[in-house]
N, C-alpha and C. Protein backbone atom coordinates (compact mmCIF):
# COMPACT_ATOMS: atom_id res chain seq x y z
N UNK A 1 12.84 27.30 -21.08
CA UNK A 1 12.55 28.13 -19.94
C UNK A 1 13.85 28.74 -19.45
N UNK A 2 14.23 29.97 -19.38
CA UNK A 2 14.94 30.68 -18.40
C UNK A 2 15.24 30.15 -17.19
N UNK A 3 16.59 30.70 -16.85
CA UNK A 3 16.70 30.20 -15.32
C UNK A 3 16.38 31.17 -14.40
N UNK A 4 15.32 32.10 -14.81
CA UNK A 4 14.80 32.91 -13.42
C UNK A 4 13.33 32.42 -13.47
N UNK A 5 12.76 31.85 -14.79
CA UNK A 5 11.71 30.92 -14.58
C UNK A 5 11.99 29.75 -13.93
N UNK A 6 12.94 28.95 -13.89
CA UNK A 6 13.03 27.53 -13.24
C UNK A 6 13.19 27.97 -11.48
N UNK A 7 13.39 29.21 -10.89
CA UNK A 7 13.31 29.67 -9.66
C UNK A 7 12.02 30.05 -9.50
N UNK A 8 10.84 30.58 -10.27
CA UNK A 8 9.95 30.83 -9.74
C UNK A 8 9.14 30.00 -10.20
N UNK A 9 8.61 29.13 -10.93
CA UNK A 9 7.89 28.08 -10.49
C UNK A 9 8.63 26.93 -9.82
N UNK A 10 7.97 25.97 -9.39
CA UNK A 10 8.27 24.79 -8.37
C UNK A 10 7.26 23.77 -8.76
N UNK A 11 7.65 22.49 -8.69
CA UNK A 11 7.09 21.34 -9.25
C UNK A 11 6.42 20.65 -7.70
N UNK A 12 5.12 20.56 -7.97
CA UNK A 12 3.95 20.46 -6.80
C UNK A 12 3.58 18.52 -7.88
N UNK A 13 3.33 17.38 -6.33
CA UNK A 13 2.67 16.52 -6.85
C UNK A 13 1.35 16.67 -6.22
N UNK A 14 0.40 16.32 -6.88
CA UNK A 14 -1.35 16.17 -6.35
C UNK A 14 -1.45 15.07 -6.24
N UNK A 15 -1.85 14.75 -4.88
CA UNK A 15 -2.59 13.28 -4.32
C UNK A 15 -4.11 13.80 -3.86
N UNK A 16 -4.80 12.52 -4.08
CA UNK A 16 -6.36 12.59 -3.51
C UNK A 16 -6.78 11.27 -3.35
N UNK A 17 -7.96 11.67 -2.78
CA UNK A 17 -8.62 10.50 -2.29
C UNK A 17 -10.09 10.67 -2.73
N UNK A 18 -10.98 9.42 -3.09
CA UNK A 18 -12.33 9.85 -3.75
C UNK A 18 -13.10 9.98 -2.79
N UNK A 19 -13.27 8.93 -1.30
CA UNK A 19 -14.00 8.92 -0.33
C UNK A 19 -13.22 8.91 1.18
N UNK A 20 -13.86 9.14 2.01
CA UNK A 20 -12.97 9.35 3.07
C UNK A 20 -12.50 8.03 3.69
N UNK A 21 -12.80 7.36 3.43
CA UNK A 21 -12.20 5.70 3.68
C UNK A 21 -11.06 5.33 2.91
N UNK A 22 -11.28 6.25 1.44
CA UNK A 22 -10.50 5.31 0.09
C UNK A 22 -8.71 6.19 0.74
N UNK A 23 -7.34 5.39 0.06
CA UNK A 23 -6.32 5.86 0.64
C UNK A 23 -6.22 7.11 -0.64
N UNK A 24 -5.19 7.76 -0.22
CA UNK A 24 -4.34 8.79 -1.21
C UNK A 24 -3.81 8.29 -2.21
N UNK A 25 -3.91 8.55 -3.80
CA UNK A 25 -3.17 8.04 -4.82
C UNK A 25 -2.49 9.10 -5.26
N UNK A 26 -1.26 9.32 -6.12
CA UNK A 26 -0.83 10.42 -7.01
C UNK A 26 -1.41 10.54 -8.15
N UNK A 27 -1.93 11.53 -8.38
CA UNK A 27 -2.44 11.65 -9.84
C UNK A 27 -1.77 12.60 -10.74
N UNK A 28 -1.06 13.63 -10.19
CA UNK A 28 0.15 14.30 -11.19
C UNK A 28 1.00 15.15 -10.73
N UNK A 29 1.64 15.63 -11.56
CA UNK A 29 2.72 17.19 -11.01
C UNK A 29 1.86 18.10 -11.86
N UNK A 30 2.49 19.36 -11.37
CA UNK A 30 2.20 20.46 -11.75
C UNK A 30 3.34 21.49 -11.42
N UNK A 31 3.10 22.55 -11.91
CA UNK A 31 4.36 23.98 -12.03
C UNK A 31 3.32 24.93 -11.62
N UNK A 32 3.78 25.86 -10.62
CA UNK A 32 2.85 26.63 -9.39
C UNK A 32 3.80 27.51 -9.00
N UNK A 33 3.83 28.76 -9.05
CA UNK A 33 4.65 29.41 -8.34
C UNK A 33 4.52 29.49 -6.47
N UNK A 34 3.82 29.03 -6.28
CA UNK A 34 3.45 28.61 -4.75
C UNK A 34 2.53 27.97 -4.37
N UNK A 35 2.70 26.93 -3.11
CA UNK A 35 1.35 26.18 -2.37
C UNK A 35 0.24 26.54 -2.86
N UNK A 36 0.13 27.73 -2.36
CA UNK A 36 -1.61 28.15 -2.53
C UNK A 36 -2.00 28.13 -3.97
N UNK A 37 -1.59 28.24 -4.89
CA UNK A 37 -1.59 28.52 -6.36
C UNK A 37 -1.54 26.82 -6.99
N UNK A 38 -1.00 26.70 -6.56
CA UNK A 38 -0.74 24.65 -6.52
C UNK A 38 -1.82 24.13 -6.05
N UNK A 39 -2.50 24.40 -4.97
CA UNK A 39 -3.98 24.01 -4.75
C UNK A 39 -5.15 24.22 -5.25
N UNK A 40 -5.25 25.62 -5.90
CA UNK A 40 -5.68 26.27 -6.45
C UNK A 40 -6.13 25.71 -8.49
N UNK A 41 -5.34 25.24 -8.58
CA UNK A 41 -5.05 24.47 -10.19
C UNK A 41 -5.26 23.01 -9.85
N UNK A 42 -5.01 22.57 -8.65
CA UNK A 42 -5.59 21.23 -8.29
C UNK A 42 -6.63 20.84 -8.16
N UNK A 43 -7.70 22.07 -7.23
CA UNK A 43 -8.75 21.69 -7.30
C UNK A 43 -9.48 22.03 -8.89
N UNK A 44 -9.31 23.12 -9.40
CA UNK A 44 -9.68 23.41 -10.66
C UNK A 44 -9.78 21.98 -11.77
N UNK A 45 -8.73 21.18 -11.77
CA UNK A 45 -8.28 20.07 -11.73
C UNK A 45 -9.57 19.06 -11.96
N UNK A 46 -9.72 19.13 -10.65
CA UNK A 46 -10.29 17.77 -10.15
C UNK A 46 -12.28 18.58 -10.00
N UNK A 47 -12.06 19.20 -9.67
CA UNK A 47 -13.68 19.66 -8.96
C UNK A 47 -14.45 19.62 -10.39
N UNK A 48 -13.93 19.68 -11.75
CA UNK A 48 -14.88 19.96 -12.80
C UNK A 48 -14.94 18.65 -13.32
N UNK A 49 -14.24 17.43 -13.11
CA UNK A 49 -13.96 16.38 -14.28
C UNK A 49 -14.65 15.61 -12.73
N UNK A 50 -14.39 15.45 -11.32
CA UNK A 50 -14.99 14.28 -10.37
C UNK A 50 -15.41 14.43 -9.16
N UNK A 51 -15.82 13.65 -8.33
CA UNK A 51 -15.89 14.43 -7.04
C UNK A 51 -14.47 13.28 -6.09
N UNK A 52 -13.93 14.46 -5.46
CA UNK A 52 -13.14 14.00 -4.27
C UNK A 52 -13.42 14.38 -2.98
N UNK A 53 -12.71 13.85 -2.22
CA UNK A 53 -12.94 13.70 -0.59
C UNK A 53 -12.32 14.84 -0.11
N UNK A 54 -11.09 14.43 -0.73
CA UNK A 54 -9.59 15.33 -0.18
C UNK A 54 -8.55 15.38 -1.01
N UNK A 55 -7.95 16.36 -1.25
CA UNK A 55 -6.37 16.77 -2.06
C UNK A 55 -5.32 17.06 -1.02
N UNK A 56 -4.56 16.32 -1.56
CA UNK A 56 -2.95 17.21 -1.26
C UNK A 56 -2.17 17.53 -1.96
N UNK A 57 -1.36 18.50 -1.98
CA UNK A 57 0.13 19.07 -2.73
C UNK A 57 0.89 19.34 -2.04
N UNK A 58 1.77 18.87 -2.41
CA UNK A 58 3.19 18.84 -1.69
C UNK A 58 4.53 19.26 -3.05
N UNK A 59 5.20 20.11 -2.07
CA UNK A 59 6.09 20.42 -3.20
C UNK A 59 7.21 19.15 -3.37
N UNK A 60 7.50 18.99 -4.63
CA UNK A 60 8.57 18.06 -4.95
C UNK A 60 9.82 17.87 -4.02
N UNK A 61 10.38 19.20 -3.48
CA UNK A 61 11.67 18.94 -2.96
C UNK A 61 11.06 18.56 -1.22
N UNK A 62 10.17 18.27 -0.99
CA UNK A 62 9.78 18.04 0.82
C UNK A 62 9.47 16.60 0.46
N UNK A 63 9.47 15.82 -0.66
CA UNK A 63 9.31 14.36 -0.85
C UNK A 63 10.69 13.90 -0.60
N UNK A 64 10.65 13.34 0.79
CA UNK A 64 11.87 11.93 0.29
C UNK A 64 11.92 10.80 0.33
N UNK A 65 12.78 10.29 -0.80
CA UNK A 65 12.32 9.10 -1.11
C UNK A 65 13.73 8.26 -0.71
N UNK A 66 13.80 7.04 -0.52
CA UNK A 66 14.83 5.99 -0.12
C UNK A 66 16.16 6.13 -1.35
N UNK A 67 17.30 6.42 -0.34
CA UNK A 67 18.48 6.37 -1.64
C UNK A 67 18.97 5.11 -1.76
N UNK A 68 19.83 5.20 -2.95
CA UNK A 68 20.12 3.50 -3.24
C UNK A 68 20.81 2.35 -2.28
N UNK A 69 21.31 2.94 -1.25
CA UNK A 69 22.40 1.98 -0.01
C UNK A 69 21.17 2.08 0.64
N UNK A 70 19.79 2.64 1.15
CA UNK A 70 18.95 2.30 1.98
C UNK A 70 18.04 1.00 0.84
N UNK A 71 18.07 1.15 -0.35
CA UNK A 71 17.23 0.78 -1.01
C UNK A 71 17.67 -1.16 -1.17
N UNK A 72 19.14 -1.22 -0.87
CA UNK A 72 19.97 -2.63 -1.12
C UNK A 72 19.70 -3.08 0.31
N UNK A 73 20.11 -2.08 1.33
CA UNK A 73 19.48 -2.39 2.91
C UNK A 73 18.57 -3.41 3.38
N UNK A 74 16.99 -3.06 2.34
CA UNK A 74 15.91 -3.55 2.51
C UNK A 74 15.65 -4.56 1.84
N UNK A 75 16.72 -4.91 0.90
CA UNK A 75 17.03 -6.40 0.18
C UNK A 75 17.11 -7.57 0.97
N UNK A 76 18.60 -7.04 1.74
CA UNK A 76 19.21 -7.83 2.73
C UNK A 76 18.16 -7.91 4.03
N UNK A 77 17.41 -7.21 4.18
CA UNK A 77 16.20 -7.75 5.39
C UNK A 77 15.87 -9.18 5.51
N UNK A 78 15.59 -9.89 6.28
CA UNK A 78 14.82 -11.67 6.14
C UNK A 78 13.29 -11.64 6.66
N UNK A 79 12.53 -10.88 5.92
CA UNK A 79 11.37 -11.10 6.33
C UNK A 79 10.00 -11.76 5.99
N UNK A 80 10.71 -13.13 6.06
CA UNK A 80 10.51 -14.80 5.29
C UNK A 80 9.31 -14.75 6.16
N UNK A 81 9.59 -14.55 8.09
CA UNK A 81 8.40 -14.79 8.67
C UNK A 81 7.04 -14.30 8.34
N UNK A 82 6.81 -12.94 7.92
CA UNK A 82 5.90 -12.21 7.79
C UNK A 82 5.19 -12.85 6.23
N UNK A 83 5.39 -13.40 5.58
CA UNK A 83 4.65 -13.87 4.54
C UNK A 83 3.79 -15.31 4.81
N UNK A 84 3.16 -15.56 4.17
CA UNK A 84 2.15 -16.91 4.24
C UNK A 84 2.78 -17.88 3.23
N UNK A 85 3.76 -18.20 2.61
CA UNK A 85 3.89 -19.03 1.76
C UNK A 85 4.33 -20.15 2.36
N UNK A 86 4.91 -20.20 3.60
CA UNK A 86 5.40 -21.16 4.53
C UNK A 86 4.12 -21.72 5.32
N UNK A 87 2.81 -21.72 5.37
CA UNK A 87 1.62 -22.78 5.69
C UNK A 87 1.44 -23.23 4.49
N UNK A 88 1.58 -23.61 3.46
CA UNK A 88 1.73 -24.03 2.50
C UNK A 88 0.98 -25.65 2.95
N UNK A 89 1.25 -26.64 3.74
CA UNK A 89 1.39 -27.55 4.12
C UNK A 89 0.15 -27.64 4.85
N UNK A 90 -0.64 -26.64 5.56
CA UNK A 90 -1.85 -27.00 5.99
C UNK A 90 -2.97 -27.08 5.45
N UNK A 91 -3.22 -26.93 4.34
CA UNK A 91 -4.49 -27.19 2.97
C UNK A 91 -4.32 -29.14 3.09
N UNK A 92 -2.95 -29.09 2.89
CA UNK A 92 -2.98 -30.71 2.98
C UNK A 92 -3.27 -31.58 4.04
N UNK A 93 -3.20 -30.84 5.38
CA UNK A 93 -2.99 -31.34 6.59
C UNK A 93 -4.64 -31.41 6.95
N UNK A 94 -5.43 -30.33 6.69
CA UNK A 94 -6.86 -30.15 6.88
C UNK A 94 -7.54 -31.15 6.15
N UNK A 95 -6.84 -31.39 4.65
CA UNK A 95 -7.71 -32.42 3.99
C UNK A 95 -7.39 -34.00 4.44
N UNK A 96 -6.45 -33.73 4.89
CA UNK A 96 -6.40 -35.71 5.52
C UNK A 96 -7.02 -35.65 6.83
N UNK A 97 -7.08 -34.51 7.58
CA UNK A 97 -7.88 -35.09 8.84
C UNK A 97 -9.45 -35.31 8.24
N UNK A 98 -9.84 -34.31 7.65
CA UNK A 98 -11.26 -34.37 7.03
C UNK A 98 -11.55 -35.66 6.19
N UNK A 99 -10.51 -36.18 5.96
CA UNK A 99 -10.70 -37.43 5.03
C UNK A 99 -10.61 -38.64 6.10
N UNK A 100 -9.75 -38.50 6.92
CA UNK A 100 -9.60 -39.60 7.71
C UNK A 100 -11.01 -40.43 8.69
N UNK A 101 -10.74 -41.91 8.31
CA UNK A 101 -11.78 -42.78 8.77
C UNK A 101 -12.37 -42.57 10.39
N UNK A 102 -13.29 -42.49 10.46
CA UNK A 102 -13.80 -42.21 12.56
C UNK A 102 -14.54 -43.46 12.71
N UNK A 103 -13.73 -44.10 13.66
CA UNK A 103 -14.62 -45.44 14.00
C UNK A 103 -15.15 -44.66 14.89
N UNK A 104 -15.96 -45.80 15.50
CA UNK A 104 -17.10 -46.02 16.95
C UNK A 104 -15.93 -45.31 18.05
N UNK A 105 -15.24 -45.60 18.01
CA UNK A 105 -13.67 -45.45 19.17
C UNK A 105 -13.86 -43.69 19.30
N UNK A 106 -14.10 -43.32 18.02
CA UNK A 106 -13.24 -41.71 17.58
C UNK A 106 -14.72 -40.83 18.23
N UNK A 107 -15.67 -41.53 18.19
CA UNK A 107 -16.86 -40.71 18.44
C UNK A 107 -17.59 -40.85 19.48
N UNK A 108 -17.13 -41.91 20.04
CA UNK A 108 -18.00 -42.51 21.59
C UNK A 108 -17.03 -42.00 22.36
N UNK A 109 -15.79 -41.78 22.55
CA UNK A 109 -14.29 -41.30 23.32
C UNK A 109 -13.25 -41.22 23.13
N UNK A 110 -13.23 -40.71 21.68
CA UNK A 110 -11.24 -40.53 21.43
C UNK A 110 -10.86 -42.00 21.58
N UNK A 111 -9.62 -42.22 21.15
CA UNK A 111 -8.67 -43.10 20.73
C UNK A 111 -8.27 -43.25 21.79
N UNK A 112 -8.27 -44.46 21.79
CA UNK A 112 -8.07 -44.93 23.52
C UNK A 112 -6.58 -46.10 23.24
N UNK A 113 -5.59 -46.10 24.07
CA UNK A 113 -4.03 -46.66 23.76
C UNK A 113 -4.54 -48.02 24.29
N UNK A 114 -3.90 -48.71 23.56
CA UNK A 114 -3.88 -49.93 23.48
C UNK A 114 -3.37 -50.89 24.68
N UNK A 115 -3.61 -51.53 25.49
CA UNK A 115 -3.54 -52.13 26.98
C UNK A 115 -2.31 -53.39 26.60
């Protein structure tokens, strides 16, 4: 390709969605000499092969994406709290109370301290 072709087309990605609940996925790029023409080949695209909800195109250079010092940034984060692997310990904790013996004591009035 020429470099007065690499100025007049522009690299468009297509996202859609199948139902209006379902989220946005990428499903490809394309070469469009403009938005409207980019939508235009998108729906062409999509309207003969499925049915969708909704499209988008967006041109390549309005995507930004995380550079590598933001990308090491989010390494160094500690966000240990926000995961579940730390109750780990209550599967076990549920099965010994559920296992544990109930006298007459446990069911007529709680455990009563010793005089």
């Amino acid at each position: 390709m020429s470099e007065q072709g690499n100025h007049f087309y522009n690299v468009y990605e297509v996202f859609s969605k199948k139902t209006d609940k379902a989220p946005f996925q990428h499903q490809f790029s394309l070469l469009a000499p403009n938005a409207d023409m980019a939508l235009v080949m998108a729906k062409e695209n999509f309207f003969r092969r499925e049915t969708v909800a909704d499209i988008w195109v967006v041109k390549r250079e309005n995507i930004r994406g995380l550079t590598q010092s933001e990308r090491e940034m989010l390494k160094r984060l500690d966000k240990d709290y926000r995961e579940t692997k730390g109750y780990g310990y209550l599967k076990k904790k549920w099965r010994d109370y559920n296992q544990e013996q109930f006298t007459e004591q446990h069911i007529m009035g709680g455990r009563e301290e010793s005089r």
